[in-house]
PDB file of N, CA and C in Angstrom:
ATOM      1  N   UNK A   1      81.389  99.117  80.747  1.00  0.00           N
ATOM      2  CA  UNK A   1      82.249  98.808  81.876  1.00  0.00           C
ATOM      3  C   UNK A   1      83.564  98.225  81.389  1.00  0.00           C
ATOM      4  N   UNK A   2      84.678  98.368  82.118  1.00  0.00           N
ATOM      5  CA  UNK A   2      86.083  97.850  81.960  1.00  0.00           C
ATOM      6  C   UNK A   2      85.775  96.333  81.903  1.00  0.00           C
ATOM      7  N   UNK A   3      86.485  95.894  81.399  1.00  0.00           N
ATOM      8  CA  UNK A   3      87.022  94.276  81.382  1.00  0.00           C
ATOM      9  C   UNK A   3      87.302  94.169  82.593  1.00  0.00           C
ATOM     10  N   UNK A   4      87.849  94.874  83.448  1.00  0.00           N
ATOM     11  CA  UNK A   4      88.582  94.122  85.110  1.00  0.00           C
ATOM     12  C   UNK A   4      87.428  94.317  85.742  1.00  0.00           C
ATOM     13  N   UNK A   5      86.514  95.252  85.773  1.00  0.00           N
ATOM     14  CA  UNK A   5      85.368  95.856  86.388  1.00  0.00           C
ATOM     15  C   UNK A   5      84.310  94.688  86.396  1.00  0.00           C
ATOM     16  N   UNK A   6      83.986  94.284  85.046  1.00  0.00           N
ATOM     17  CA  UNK A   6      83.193  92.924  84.728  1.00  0.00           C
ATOM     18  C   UNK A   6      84.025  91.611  85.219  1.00  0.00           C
ATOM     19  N   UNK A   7      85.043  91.284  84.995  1.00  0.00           N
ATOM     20  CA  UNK A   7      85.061  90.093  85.757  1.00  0.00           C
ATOM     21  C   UNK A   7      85.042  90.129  87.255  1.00  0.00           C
ATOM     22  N   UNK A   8      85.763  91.476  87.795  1.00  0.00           N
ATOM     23  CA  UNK A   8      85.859  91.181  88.822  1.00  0.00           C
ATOM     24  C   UNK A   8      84.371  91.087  89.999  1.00  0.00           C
ATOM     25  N   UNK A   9      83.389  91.793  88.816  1.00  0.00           N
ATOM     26  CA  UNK A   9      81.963  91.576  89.732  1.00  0.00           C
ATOM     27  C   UNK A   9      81.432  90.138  89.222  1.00  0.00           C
ATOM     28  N   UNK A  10      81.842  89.803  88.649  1.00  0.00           N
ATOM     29  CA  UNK A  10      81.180  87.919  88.602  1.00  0.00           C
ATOM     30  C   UNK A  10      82.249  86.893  88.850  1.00  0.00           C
ATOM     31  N   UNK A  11      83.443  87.338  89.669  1.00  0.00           N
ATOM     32  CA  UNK A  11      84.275  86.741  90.455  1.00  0.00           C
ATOM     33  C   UNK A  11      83.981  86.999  91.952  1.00  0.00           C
ATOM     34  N   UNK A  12      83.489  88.120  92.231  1.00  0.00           N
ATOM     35  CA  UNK A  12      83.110  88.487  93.379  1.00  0.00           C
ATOM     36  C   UNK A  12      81.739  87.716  93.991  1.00  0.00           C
ATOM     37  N   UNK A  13      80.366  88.491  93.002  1.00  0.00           N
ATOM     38  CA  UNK A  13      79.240  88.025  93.509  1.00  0.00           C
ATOM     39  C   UNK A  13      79.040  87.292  93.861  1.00  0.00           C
ATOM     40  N   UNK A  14      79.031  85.721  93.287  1.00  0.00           N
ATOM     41  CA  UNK A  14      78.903  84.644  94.454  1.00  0.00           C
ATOM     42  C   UNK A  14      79.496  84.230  95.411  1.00  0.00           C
ATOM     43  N   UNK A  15      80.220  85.159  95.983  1.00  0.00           N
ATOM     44  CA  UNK A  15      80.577  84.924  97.405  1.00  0.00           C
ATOM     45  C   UNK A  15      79.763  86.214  98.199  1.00  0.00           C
ATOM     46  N   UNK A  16      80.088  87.054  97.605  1.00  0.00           N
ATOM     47  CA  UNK A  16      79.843  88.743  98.854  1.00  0.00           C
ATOM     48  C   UNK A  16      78.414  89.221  98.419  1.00  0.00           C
ATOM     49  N   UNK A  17      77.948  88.864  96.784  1.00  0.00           N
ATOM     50  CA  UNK A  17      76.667  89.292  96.835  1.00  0.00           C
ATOM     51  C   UNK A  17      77.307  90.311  95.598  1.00  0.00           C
ATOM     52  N   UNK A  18      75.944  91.380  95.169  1.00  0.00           N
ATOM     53  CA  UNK A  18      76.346  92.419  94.664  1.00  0.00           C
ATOM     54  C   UNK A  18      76.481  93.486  94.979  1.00  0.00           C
ATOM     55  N   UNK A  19      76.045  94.001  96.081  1.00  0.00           N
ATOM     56  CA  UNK A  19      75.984  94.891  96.812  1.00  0.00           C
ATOM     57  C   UNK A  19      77.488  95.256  97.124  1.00  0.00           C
ATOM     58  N   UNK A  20      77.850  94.058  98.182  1.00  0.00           N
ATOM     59  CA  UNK A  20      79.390  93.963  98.363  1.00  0.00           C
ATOM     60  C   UNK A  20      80.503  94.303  97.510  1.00  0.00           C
ATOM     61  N   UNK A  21      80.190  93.730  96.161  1.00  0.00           N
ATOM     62  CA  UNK A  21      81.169  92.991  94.782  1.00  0.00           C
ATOM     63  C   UNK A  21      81.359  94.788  94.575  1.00  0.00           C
ATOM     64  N   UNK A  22      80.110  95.483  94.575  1.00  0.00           N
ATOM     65  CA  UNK A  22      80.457  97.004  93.815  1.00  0.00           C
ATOM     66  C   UNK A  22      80.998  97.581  94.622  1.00  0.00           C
ATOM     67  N   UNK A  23      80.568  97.567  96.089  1.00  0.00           N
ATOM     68  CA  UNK A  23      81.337  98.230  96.684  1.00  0.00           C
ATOM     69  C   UNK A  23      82.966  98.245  97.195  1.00  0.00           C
ATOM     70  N   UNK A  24      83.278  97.123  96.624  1.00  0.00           N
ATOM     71  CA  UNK A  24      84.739  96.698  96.546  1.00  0.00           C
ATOM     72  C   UNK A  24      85.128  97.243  95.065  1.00  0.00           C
ATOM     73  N   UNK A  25      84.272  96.837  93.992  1.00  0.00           N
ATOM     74  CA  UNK A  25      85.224  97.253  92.973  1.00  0.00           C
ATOM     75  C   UNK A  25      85.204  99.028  92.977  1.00  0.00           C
ATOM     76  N   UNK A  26      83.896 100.032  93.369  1.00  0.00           N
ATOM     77  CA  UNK A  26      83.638 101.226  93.626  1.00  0.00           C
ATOM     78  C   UNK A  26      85.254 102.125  94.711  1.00  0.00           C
ATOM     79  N   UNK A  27      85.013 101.210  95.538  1.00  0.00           N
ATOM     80  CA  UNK A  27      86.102 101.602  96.846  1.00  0.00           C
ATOM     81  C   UNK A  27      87.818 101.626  96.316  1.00  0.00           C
ATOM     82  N   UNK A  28      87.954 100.660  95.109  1.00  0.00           N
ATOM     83  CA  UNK A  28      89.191 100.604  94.809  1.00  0.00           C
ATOM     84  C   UNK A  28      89.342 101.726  93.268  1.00  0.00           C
ATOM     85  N   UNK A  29      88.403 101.897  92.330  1.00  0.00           N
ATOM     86  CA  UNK A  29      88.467 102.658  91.954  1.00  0.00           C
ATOM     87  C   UNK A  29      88.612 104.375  92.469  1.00  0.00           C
ATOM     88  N   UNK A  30      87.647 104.495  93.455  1.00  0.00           N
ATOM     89  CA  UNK A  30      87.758 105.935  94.135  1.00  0.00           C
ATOM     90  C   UNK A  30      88.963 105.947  94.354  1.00  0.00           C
ATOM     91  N   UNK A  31      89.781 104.834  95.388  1.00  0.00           N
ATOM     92  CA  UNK A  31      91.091 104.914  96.022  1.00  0.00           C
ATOM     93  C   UNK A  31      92.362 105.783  94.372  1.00  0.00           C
ATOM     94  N   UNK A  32      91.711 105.017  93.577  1.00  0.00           N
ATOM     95  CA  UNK A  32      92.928 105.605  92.667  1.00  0.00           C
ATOM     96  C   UNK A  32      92.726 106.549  91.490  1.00  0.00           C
ATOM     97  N   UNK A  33      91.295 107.322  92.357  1.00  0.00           N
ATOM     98  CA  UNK A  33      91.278 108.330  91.474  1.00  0.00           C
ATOM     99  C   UNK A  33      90.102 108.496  89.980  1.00  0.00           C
ATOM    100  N   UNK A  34      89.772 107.561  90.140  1.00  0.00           N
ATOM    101  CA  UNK A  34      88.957 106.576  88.766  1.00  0.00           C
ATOM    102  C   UNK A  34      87.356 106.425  89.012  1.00  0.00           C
ATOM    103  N   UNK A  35      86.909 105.988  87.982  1.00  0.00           N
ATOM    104  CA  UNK A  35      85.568 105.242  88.055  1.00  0.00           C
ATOM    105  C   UNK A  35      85.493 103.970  88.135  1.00  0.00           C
ATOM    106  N   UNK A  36      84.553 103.343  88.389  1.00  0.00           N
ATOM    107  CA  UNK A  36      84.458 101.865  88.008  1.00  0.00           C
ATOM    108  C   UNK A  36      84.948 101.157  86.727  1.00  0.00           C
ATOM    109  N   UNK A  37      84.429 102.509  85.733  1.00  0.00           N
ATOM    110  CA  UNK A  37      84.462 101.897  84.192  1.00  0.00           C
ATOM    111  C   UNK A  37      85.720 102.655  84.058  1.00  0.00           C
ATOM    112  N   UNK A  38      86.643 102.892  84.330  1.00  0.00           N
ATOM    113  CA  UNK A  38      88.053 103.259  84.283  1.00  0.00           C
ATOM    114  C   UNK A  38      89.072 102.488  84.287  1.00  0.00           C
ATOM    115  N   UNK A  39      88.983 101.575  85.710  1.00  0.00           N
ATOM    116  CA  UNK A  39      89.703 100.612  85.973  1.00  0.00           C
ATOM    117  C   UNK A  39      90.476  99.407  84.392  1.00  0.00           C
ATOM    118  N   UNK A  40      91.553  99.244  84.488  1.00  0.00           N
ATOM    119  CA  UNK A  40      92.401  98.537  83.726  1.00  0.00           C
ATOM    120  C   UNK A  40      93.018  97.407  84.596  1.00  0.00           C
ATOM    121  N   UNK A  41      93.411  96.579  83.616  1.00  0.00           N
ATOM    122  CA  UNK A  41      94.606  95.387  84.009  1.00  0.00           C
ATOM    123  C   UNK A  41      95.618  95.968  85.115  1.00  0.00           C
ATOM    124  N   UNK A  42      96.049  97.083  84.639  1.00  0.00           N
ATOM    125  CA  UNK A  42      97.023  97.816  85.342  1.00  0.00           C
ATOM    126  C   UNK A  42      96.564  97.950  86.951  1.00  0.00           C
ATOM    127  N   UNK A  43      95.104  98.091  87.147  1.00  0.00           N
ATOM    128  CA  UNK A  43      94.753  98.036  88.582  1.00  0.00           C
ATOM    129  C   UNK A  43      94.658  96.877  89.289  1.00  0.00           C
ATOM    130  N   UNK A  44      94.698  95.456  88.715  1.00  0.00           N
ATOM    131  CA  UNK A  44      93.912  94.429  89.212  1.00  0.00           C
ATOM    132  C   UNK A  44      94.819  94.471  90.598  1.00  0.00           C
ATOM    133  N   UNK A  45      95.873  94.468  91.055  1.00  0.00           N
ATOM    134  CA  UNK A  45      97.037  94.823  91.834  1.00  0.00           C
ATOM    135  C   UNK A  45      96.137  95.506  93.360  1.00  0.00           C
ATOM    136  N   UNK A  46      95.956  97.013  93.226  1.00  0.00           N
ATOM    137  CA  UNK A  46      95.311  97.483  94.030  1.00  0.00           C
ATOM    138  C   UNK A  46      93.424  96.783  93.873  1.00  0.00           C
ATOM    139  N   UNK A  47      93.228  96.592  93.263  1.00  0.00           N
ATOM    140  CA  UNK A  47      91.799  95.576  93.106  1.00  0.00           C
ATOM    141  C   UNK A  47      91.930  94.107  94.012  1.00  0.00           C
ATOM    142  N   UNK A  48      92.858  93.597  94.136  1.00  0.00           N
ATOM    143  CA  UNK A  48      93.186  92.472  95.433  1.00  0.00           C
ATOM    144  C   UNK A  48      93.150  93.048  96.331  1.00  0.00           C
ATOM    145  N   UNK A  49      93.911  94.140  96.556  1.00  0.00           N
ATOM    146  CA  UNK A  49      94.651  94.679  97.868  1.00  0.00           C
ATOM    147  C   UNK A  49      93.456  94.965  98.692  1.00  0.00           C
ATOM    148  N   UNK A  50      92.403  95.973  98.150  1.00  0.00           N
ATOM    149  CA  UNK A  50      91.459  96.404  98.232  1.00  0.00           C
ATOM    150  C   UNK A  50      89.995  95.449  98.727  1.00  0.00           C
ATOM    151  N   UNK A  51      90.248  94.542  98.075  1.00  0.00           N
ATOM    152  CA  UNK A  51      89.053  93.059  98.843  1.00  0.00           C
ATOM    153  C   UNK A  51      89.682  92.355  99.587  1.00  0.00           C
ATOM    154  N   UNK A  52      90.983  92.553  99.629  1.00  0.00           N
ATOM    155  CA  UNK A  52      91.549  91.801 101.048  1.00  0.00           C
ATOM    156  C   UNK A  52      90.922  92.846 102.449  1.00  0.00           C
ATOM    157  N   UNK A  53      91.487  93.660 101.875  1.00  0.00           N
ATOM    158  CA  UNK A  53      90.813  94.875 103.115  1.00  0.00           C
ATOM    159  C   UNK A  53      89.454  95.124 103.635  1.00  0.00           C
ATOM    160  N   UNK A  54      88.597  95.168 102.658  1.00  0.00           N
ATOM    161  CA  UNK A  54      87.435  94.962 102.903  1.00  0.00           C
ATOM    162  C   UNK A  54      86.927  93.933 103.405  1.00  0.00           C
ATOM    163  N   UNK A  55      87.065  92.910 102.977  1.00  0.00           N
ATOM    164  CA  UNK A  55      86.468  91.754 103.239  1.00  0.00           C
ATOM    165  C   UNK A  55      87.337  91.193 104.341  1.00  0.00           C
ATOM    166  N   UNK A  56      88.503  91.384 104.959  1.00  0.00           N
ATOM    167  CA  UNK A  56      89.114  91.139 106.504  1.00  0.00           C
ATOM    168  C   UNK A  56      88.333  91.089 108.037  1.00  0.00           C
ATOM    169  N   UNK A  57      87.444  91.808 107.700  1.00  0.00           N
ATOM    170  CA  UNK A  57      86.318  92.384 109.161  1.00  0.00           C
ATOM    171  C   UNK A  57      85.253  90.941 108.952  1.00  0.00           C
ATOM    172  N   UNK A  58      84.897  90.775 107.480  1.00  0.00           N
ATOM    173  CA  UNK A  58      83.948  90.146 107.807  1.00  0.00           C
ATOM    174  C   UNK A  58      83.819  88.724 106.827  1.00  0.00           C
ATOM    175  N   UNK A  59      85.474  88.388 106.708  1.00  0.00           N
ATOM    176  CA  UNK A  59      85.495  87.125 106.343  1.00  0.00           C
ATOM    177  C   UNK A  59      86.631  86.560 106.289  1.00  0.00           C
ATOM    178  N   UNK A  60      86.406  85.058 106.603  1.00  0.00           N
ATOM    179  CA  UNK A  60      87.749  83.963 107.285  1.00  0.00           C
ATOM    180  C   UNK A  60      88.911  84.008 106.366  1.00  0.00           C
ATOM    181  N   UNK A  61      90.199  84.439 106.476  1.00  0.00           N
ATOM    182  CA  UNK A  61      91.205  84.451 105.364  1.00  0.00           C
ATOM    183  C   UNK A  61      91.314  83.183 104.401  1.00  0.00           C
ATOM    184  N   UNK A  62      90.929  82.256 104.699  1.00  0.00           N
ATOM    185  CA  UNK A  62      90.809  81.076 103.583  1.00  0.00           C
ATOM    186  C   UNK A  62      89.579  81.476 102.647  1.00  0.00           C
ATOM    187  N   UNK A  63      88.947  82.691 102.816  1.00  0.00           N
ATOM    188  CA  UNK A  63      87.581  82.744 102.010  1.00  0.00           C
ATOM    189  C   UNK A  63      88.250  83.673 100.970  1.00  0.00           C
ATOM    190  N   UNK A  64      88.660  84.377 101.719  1.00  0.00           N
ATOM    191  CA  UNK A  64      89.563  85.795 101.070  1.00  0.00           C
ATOM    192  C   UNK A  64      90.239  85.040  99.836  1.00  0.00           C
ATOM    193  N   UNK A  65      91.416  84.225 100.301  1.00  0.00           N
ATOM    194  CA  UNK A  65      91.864  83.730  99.315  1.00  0.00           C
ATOM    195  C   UNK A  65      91.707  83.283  98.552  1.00  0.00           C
ATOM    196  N   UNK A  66      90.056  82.406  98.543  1.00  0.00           N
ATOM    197  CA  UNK A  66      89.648  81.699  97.559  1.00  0.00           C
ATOM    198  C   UNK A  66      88.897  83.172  96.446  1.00  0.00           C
ATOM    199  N   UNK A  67      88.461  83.875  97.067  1.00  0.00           N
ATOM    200  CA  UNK A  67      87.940  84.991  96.283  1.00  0.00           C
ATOM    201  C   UNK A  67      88.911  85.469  95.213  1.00  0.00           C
ATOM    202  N   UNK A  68      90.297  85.371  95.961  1.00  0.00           N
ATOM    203  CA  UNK A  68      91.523  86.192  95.509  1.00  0.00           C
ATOM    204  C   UNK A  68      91.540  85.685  94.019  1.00  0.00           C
ATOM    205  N   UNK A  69      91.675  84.310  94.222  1.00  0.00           N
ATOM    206  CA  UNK A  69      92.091  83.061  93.153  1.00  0.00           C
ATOM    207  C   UNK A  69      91.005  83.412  92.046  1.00  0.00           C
ATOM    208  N   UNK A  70      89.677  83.352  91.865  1.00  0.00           N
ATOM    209  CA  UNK A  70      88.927  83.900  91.508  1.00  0.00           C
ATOM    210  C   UNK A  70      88.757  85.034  90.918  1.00  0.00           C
ATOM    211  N   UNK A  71      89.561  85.904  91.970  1.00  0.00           N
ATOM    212  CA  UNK A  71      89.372  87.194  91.027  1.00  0.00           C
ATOM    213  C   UNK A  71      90.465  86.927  89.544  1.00  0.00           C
ATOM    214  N   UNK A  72      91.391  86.586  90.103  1.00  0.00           N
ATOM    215  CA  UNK A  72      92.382  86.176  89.564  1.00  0.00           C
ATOM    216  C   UNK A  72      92.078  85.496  87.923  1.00  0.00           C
ATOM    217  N   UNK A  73      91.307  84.417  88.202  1.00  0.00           N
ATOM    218  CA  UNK A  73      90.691  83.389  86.824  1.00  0.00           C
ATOM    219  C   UNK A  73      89.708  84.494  86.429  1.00  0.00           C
ATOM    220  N   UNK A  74      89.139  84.974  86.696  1.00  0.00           N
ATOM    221  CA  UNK A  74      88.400  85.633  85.829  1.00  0.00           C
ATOM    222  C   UNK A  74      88.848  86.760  85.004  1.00  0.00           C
ATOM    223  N   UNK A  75      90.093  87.600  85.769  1.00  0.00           N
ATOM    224  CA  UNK A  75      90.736  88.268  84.887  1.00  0.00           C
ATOM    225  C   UNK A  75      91.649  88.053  83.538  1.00  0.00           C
ATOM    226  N   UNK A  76      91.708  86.810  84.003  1.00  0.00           N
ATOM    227  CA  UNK A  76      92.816  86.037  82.959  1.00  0.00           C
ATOM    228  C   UNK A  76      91.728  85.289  81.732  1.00  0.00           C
ATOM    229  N   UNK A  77      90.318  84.761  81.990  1.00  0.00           N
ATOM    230  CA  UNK A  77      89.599  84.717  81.175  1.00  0.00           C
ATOM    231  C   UNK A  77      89.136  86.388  79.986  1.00  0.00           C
ATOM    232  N   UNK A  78      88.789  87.143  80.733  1.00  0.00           N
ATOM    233  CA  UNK A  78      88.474  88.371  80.566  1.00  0.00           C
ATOM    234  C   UNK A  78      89.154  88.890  79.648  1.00  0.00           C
TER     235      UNK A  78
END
């Protein structure tokens, strides 16, 4: 798996689960053409955009953001 792919599912999971976490990182890869294990640094961009969207229906924008931040530290660890 990509480096953005891996953090971004153990930045995700403990909030949305795993189920969720793939289907966000799955949904933003398809969007651009890619696999999961495709995804680069270069995507993390549409990889926000993409769990903002998703996760809008069914969670409070202060959650979003904290996810965001998150995704964020983990990429920068990564």
């Amino acid at each position: 798996m990509s480096a953005l792919t891996d953090s971004a599912r153990v930045a995700l999971e403990p909030y949305v689960g795993p189920v969720v976490a793939d289907t966000c990182i799955r949904a933003t890869a398809i969007s651009l053409g890619k696999t999961a294990d495709e995804l680069s640094g270069a995507d993390s961009v549409a990889l926000e955009q993409s769990v903002r969207k998703l996760l809008m229906p069914i969670a409070a924008p202060a959650t979003i953001d904290t996810i965001v931040i998150a995704l964020h530290r983990a990429s920068e660890e990564g």
